[in-house]
Every structure is written in C-alpha cells, then in structure tokens.
C-alpha atoms as a PDB file:
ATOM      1  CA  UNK A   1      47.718 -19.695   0.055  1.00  0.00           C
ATOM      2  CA  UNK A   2      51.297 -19.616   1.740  1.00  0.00           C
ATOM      3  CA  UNK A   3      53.771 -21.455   1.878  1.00  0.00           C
ATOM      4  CA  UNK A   4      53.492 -23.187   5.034  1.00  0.00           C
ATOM      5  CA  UNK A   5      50.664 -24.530   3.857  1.00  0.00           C
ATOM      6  CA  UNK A   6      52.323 -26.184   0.599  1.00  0.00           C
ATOM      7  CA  UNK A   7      55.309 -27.382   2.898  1.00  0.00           C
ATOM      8  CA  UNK A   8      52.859 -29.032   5.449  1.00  0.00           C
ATOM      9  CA  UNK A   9      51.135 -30.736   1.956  1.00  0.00           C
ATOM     10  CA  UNK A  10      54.980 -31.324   0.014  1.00  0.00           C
ATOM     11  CA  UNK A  11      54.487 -34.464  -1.481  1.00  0.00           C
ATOM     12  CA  UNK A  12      51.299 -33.703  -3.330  1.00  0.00           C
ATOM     13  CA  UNK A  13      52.662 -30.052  -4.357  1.00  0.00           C
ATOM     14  CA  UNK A  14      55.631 -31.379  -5.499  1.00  0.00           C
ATOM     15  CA  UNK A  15      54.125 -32.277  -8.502  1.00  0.00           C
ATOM     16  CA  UNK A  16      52.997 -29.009  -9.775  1.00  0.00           C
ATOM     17  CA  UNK A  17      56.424 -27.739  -8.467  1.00  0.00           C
ATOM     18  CA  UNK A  18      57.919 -30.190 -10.637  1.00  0.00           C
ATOM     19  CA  UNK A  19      55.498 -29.467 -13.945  1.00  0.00           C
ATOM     20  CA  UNK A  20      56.574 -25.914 -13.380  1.00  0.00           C
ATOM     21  CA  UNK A  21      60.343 -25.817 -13.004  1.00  0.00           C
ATOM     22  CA  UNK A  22      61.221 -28.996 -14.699  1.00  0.00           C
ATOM     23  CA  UNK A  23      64.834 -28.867 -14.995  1.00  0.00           C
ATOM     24  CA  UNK A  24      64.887 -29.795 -11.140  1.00  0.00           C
ATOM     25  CA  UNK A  25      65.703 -33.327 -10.392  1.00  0.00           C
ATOM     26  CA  UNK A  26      64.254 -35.706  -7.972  1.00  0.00           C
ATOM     27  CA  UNK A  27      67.465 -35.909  -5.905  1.00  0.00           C
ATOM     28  CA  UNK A  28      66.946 -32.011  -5.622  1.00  0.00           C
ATOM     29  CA  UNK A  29      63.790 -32.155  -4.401  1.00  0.00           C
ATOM     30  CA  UNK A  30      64.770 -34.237  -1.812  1.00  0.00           C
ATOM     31  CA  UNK A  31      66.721 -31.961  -0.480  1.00  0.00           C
ATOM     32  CA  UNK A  32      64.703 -28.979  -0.761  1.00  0.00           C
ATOM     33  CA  UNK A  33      62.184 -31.271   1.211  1.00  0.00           C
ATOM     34  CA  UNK A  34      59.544 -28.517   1.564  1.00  0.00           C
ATOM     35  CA  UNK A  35      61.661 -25.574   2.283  1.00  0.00           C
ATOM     36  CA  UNK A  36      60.755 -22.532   0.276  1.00  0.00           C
ATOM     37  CA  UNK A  37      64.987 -20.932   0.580  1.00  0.00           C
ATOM     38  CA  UNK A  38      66.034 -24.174  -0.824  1.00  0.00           C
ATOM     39  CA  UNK A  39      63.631 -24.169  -3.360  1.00  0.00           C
ATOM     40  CA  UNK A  40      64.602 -20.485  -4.157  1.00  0.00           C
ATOM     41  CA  UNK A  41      68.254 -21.649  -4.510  1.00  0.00           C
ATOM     42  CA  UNK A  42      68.210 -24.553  -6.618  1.00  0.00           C
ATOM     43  CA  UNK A  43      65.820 -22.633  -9.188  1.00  0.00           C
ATOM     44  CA  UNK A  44      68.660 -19.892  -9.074  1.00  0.00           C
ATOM     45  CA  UNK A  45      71.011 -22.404  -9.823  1.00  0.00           C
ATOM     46  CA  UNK A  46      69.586 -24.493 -12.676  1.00  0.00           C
ATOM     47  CA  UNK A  47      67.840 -21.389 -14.413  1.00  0.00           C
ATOM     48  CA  UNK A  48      70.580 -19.145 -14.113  1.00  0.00           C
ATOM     49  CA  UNK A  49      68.650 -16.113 -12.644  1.00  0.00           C
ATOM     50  CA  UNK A  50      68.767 -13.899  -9.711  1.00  0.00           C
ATOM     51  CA  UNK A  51      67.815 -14.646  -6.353  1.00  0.00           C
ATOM     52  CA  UNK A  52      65.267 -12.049  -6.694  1.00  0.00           C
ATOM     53  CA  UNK A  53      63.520 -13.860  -9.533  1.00  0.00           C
ATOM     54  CA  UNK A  54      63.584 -16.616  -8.378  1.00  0.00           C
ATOM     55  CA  UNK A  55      62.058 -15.714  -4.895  1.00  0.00           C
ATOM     56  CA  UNK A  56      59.307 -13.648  -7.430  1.00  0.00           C
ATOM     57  CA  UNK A  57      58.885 -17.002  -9.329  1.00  0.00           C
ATOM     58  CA  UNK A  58      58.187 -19.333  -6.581  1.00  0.00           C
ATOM     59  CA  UNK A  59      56.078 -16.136  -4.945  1.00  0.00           C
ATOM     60  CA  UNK A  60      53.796 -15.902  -7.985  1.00  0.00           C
ATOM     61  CA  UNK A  61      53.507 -19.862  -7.726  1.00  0.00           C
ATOM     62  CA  UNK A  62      52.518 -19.879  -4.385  1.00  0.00           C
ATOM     63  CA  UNK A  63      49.217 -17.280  -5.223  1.00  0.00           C
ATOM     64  CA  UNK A  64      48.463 -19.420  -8.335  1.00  0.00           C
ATOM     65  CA  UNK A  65      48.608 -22.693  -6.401  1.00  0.00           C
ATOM     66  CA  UNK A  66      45.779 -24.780  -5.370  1.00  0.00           C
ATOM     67  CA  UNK A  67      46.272 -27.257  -3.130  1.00  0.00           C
ATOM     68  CA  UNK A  68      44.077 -30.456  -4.177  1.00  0.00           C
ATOM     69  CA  UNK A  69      43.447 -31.674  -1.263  1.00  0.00           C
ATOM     70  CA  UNK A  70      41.621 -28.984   0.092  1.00  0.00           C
ATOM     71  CA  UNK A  71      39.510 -28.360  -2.602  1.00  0.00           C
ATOM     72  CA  UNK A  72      38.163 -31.990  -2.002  1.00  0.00           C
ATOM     73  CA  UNK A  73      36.630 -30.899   1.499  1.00  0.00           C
END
C-alpha cells in the first residue's frame, strides 16, 4: 500500500486515520484533504513529537492499512 493510493480513497481512510490519531479534528482533516505532509504536520503539532516520528507514524500506518474497498473486489 502507498499513499497515493489512500489519498485517491481519502474519505473512506479517513476513518481509520481518525481511530488512530484521534486528537485531530474534523476541521483539520479538511485541510489535510488527503495530503500525506499535511497529515505529517498536524500530527506533529497536536502530539507534540518530531517531524521524524511523525513521518515514521503515518509510514507504519500506511503498511498496516487496508483499504476496504479493495478487499471487496
């Protein structure tokens, strides 16, 4: 899995996005809107860590994530 694929599928990942870093608001995740920097930036932000965690964060999410959708087909 990248993460092209999970911004070409954002509205249904945003939910595990959400169950995973909860502390981030709907209002931000209209702003991140799919992009994986933005994403990176406003988990820096609300959970206090580095940039480099949080890029390792959203990297181990995007190996553990299965997008729905396609497991349908």
């Amino acid at each position: 899995m990248n993460w092209d694929r999970i911004e070409g599928n954002w509205k249904q990942a945003k939910g595990a996005i959400k169950e995973k870093w909860g502390r981030l608001t709907d209002d931000e995740f209209d702003v991140i809107a799919g992009n994986k920097d933005k994403l990176v930036g406003k988990i820096q932000e609300a959970y206090g860590c580095t940039r480099e965690e949080a890029e390792k964060q959203v990297g181990s999410f995007v190996e553990g994530y299965k997008d729905e959708g396609a497991a349908r087909h």
